[in-house]
PDB file of N, CA and C in Angstrom:
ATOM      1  N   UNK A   1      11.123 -16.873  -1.581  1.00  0.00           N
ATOM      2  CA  UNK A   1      10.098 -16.697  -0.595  1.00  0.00           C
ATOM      3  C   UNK A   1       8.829 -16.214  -1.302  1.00  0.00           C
ATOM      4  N   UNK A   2       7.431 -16.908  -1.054  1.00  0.00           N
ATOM      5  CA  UNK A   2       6.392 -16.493  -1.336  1.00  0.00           C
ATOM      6  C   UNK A   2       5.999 -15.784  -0.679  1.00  0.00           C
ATOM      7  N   UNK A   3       5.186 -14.045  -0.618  1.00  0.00           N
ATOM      8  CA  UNK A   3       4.375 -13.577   0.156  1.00  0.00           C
ATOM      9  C   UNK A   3       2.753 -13.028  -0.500  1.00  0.00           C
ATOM     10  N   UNK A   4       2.029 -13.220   0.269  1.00  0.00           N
ATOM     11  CA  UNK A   4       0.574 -13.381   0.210  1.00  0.00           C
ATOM     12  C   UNK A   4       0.316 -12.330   0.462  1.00  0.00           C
ATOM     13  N   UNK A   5      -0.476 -10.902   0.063  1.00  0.00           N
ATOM     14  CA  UNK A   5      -0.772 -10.032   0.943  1.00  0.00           C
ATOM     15  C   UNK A   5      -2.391  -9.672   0.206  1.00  0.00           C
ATOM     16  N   UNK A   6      -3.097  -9.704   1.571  1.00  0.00           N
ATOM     17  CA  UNK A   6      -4.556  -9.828   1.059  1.00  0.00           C
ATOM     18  C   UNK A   6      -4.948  -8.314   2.111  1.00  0.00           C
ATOM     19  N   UNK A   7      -5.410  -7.729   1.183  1.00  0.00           N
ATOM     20  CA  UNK A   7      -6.273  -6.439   1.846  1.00  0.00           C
ATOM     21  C   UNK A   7      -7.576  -6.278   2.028  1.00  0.00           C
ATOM     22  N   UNK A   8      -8.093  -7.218   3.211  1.00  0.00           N
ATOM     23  CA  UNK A   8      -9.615  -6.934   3.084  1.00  0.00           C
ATOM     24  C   UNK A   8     -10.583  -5.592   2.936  1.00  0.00           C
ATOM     25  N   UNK A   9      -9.929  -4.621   3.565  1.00  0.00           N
ATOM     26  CA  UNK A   9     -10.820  -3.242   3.396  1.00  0.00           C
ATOM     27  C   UNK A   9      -9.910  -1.950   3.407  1.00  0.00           C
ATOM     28  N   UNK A  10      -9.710  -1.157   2.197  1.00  0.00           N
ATOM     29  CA  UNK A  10      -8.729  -0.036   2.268  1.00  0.00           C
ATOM     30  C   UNK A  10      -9.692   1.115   2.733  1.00  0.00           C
ATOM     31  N   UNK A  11      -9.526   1.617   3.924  1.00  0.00           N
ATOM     32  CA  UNK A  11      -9.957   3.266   3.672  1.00  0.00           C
ATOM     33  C   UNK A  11      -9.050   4.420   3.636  1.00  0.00           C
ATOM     34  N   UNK A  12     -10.095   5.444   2.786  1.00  0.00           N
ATOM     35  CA  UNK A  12      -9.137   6.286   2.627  1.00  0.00           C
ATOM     36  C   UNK A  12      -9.962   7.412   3.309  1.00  0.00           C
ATOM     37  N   UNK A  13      -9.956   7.838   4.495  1.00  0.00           N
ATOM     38  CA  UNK A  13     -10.021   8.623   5.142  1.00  0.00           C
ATOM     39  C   UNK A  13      -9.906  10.324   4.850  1.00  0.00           C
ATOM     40  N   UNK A  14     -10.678  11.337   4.225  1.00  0.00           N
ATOM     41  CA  UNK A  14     -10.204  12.137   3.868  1.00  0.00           C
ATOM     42  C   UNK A  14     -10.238  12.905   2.573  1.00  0.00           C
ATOM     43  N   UNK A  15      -9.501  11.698   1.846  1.00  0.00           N
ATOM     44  CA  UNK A  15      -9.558  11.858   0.662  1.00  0.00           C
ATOM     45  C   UNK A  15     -10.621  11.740  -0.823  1.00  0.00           C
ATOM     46  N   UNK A  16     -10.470  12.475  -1.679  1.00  0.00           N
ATOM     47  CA  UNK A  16     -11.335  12.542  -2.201  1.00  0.00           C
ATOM     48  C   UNK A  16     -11.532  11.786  -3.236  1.00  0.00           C
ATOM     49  N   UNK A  17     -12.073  10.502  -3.391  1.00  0.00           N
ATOM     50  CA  UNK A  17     -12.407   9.002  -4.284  1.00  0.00           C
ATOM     51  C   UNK A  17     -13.280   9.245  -4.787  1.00  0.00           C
ATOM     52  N   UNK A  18     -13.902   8.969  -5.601  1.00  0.00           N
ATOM     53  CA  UNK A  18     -14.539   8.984  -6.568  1.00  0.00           C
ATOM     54  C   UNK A  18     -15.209   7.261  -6.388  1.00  0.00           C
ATOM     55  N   UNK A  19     -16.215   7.117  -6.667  1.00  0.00           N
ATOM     56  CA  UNK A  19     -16.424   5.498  -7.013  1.00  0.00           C
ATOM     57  C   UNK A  19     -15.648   5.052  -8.350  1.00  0.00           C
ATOM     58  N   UNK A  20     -15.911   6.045  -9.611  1.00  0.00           N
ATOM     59  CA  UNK A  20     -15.387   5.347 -10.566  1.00  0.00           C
ATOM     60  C   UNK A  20     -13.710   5.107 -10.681  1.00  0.00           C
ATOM     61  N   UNK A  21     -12.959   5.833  -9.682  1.00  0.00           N
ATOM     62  CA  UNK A  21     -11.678   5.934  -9.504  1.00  0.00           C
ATOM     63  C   UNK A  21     -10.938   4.586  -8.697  1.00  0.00           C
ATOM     64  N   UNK A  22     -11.818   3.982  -8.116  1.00  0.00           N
ATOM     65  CA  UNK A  22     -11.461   3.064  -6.990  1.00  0.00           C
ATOM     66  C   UNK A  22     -10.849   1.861  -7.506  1.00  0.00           C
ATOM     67  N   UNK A  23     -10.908   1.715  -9.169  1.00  0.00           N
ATOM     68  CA  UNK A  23     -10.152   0.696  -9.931  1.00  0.00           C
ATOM     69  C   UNK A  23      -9.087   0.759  -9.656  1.00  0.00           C
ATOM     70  N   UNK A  24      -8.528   2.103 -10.579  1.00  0.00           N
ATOM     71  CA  UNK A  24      -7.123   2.592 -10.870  1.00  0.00           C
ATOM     72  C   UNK A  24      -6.008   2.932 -10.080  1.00  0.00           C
ATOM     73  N   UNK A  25      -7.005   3.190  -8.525  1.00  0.00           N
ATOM     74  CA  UNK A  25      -6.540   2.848  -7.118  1.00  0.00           C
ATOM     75  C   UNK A  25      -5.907   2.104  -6.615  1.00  0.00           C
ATOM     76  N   UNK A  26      -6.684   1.399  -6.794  1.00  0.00           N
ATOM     77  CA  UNK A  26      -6.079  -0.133  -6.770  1.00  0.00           C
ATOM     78  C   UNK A  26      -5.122  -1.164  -7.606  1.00  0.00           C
ATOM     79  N   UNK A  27      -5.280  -0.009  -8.667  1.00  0.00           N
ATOM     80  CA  UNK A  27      -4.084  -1.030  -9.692  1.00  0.00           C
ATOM     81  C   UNK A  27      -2.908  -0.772  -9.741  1.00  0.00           C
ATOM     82  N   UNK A  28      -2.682   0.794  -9.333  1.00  0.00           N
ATOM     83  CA  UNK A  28      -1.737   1.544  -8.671  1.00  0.00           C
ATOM     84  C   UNK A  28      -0.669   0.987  -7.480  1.00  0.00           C
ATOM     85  N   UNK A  29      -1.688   0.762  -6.177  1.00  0.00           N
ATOM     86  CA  UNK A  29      -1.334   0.536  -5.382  1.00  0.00           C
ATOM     87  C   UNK A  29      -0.690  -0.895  -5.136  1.00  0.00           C
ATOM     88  N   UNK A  30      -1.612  -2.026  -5.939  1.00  0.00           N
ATOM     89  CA  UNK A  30      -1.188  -2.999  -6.041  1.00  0.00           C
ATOM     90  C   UNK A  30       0.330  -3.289  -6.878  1.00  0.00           C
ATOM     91  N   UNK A  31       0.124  -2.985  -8.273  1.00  0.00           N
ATOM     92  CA  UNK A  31       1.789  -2.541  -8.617  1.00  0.00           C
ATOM     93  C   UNK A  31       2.685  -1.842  -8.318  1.00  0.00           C
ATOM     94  N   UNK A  32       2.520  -1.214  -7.197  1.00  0.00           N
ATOM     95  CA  UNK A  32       3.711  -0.595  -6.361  1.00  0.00           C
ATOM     96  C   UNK A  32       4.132  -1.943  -5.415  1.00  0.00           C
ATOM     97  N   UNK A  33       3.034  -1.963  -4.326  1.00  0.00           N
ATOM     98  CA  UNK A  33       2.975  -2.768  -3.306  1.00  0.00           C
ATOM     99  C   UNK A  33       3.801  -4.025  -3.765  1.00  0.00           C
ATOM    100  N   UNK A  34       3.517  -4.957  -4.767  1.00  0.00           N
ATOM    101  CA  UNK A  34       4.683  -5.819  -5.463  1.00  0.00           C
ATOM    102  C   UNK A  34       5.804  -5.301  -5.658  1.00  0.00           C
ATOM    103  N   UNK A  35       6.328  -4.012  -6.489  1.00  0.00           N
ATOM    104  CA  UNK A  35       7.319  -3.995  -6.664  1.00  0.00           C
ATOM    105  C   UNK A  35       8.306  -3.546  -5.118  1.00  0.00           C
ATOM    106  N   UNK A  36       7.895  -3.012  -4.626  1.00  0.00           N
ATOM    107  CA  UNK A  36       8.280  -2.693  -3.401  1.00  0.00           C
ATOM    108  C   UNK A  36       8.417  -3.856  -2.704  1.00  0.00           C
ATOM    109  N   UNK A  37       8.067  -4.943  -2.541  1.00  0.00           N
ATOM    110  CA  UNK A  37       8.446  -6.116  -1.643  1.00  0.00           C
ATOM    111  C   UNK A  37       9.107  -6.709  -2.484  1.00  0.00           C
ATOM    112  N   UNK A  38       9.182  -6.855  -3.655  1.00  0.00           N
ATOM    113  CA  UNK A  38       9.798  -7.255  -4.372  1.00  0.00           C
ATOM    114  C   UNK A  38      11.390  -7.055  -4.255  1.00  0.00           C
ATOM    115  N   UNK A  39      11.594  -5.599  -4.497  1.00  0.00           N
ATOM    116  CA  UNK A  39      12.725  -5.002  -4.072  1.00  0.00           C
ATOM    117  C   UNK A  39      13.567  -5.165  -2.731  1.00  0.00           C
ATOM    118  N   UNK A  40      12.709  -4.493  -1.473  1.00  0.00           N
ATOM    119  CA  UNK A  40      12.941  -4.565  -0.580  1.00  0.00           C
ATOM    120  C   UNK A  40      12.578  -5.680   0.447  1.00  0.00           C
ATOM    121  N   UNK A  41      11.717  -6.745   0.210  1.00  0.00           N
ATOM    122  CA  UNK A  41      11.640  -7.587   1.044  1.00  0.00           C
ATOM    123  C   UNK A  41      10.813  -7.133   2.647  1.00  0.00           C
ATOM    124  N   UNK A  42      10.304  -8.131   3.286  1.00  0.00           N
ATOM    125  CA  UNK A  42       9.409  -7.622   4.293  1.00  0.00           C
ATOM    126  C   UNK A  42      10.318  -7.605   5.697  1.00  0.00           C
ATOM    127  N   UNK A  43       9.791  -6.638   6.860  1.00  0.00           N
ATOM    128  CA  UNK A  43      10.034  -6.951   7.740  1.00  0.00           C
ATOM    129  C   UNK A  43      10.661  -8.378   8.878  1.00  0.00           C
ATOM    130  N   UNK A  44      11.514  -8.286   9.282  1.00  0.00           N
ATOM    131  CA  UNK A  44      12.016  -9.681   9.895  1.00  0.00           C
ATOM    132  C   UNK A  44      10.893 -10.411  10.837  1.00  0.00           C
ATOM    133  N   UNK A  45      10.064  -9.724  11.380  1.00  0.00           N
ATOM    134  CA  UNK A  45       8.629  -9.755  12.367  1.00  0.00           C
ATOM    135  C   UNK A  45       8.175 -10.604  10.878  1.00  0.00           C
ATOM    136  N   UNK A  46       7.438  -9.848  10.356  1.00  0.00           N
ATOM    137  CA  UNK A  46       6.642 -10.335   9.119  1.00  0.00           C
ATOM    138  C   UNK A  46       6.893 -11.344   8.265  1.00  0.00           C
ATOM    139  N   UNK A  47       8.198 -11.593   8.003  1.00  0.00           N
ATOM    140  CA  UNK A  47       8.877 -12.368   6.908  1.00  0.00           C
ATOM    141  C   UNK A  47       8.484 -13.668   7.718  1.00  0.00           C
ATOM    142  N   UNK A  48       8.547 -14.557   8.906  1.00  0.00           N
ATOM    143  CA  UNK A  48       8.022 -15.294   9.996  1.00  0.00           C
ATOM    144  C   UNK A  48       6.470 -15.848   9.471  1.00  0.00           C
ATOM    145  N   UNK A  49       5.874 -14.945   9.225  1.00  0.00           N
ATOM    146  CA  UNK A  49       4.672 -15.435   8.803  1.00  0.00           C
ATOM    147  C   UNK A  49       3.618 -14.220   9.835  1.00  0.00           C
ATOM    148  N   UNK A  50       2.732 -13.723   9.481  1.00  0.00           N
ATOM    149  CA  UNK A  50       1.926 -12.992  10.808  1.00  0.00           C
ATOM    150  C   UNK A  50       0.641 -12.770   9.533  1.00  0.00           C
ATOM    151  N   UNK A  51      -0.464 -12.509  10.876  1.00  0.00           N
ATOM    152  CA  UNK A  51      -1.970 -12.068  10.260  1.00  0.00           C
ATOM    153  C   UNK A  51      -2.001 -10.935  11.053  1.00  0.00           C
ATOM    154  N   UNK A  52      -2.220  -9.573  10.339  1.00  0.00           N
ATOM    155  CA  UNK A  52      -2.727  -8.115  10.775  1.00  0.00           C
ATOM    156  C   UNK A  52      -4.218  -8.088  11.069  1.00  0.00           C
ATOM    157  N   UNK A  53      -4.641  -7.424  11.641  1.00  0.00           N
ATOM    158  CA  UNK A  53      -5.709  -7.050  11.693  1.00  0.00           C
ATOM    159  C   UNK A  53      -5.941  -5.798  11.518  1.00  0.00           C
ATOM    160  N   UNK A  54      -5.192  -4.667  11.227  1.00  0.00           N
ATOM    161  CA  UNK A  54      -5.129  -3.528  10.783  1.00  0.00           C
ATOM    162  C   UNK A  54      -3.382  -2.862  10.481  1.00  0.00           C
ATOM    163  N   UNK A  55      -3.186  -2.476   9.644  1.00  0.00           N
ATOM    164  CA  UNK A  55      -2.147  -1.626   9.598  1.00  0.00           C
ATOM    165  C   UNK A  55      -2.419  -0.686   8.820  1.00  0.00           C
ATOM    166  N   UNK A  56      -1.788   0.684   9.845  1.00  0.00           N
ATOM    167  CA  UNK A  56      -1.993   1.832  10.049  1.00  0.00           C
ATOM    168  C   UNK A  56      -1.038   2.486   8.790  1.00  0.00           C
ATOM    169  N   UNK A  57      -1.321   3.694   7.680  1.00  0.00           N
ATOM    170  CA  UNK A  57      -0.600   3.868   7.170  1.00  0.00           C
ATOM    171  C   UNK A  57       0.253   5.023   7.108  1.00  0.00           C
ATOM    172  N   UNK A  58       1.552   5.425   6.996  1.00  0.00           N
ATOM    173  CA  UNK A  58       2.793   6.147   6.814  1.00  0.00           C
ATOM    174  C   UNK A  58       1.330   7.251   6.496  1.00  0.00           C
ATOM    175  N   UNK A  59       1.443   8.561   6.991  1.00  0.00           N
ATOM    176  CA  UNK A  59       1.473   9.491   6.341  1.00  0.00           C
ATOM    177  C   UNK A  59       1.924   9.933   5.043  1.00  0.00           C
ATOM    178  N   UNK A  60       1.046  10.595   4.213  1.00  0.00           N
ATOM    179  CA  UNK A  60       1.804  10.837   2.935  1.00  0.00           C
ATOM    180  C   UNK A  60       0.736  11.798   2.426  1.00  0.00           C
ATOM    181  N   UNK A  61       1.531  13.404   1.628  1.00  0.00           N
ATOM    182  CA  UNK A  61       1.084  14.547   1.087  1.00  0.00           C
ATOM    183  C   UNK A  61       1.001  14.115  -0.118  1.00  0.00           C
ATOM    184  N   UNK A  62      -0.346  14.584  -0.488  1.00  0.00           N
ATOM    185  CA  UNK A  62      -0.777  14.524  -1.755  1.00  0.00           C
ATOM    186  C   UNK A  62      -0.378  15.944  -2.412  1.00  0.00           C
ATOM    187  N   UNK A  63       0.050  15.962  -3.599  1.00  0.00           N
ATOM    188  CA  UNK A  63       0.671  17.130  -4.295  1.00  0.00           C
ATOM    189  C   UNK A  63      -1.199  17.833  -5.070  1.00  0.00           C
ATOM    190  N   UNK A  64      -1.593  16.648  -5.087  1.00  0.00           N
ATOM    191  CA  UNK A  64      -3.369  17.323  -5.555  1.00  0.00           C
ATOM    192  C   UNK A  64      -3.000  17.234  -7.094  1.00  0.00           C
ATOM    193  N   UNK A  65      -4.259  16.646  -8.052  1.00  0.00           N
ATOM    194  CA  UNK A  65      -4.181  16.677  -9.043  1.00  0.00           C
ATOM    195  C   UNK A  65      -3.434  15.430  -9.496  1.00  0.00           C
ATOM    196  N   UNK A  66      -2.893  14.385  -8.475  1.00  0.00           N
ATOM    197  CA  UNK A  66      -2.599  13.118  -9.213  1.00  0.00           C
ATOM    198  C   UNK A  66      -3.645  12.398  -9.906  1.00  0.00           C
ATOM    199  N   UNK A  67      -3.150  11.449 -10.999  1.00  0.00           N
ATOM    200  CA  UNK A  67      -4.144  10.535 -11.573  1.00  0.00           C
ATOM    201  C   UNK A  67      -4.119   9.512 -10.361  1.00  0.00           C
ATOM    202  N   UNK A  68      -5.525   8.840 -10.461  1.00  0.00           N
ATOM    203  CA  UNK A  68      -5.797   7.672  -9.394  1.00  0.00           C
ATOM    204  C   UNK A  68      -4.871   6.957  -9.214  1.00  0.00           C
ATOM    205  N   UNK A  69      -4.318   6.495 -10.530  1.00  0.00           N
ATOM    206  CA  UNK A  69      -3.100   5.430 -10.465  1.00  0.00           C
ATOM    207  C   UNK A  69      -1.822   5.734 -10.003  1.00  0.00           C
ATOM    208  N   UNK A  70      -1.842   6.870  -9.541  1.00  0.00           N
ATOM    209  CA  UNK A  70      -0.116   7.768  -8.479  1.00  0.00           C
ATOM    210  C   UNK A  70      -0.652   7.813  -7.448  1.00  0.00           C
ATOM    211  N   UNK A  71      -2.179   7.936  -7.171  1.00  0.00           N
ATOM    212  CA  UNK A  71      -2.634   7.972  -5.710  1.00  0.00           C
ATOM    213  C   UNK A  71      -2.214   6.509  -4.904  1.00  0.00           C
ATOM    214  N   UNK A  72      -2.742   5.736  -5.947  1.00  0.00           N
ATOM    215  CA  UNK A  72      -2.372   4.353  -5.516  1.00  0.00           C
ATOM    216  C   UNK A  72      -0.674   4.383  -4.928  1.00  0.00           C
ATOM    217  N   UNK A  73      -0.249   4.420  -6.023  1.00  0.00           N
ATOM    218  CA  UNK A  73       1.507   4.159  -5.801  1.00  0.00           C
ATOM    219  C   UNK A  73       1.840   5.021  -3.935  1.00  0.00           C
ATOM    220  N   UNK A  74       0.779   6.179  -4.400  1.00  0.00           N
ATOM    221  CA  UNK A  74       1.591   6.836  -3.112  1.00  0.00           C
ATOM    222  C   UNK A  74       1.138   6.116  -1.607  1.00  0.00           C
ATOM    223  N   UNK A  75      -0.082   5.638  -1.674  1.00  0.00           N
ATOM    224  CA  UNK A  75      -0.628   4.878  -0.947  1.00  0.00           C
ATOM    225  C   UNK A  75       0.071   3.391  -0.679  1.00  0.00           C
ATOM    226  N   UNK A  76       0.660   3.056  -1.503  1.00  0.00           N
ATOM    227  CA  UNK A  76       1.323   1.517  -1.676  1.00  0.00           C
ATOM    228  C   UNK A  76       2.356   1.945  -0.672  1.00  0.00           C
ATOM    229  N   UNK A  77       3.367   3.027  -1.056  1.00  0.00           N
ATOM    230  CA  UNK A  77       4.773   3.468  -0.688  1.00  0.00           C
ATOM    231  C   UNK A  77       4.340   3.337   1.237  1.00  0.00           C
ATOM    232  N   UNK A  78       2.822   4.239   1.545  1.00  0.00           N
ATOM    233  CA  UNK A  78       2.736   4.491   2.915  1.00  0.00           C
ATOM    234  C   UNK A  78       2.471   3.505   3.378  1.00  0.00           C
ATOM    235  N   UNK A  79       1.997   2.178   2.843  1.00  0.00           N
ATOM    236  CA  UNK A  79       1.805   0.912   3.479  1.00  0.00           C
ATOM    237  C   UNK A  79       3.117   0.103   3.681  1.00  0.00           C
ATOM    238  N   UNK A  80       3.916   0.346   2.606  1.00  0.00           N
ATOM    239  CA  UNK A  80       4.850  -0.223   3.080  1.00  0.00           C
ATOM    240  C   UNK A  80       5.998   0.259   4.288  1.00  0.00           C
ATOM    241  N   UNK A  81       5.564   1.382   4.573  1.00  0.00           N
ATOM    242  CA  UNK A  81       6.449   1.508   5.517  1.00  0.00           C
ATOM    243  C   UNK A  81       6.336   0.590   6.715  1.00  0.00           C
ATOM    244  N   UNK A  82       5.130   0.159   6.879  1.00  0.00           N
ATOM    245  CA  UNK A  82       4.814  -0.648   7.855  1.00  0.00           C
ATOM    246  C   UNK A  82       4.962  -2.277   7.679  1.00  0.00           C
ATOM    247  N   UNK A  83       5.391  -2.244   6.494  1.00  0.00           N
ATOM    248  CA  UNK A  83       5.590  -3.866   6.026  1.00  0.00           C
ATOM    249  C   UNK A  83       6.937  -4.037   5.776  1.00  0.00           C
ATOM    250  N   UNK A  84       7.550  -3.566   5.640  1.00  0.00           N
ATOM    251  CA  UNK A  84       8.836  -3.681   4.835  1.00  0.00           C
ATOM    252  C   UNK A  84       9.810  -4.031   5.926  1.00  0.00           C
ATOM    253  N   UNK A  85      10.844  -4.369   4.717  1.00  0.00           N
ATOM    254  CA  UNK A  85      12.130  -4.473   5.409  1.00  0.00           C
ATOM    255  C   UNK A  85      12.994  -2.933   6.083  1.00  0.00           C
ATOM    256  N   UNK A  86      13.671  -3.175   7.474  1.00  0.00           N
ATOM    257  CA  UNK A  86      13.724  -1.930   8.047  1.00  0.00           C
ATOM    258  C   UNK A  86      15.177  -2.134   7.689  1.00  0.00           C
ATOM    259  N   UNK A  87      15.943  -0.795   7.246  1.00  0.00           N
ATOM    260  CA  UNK A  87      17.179  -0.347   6.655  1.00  0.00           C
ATOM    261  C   UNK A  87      17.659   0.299   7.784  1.00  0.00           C
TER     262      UNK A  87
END
């Protein structure tokens, strides 16, 4: 199965980004976000085929003092709760 996942606009509400950080953010999040569907596979809704127009993300505590690139991961993990396959 191929899946496509295109993120037109991430906000991060709150938190404290940096412009020059917004790479590593993203490179983070994106190599989680793969390995995580990877692993677990998407929702039975989703797996069907669907277009979001927003999804809302999992809550998740920042321990403070991560590098950008764990912010990402942790950010990936809270998106997928909403994408994933349900256990």
């Amino acid at each position: 199965m191929k899946v496509c996942v295109h993120i037109d606009r991430l906000v991060l509400d709150g938190l404290p980004v940096g412009l020059g950080q917004a790479s590593a953010i993203e490179a983070g999040l994106v190599r989680e976000l793969h390995a995580l569907l990877k692993a677990g596979g998407l929702s039975p809704d989703l797996a069907r085929g669907a277009a979001l127009a927003a999804l809302p993300a999992a809550d998740f505590r920042r321990a403070g003092g991560e590098a950008p690139s764990q912010m990402g991961r942790q950010i990936a993990g809270a998106l997928y709760a909403g994408l994933g396959a349900r256990r």
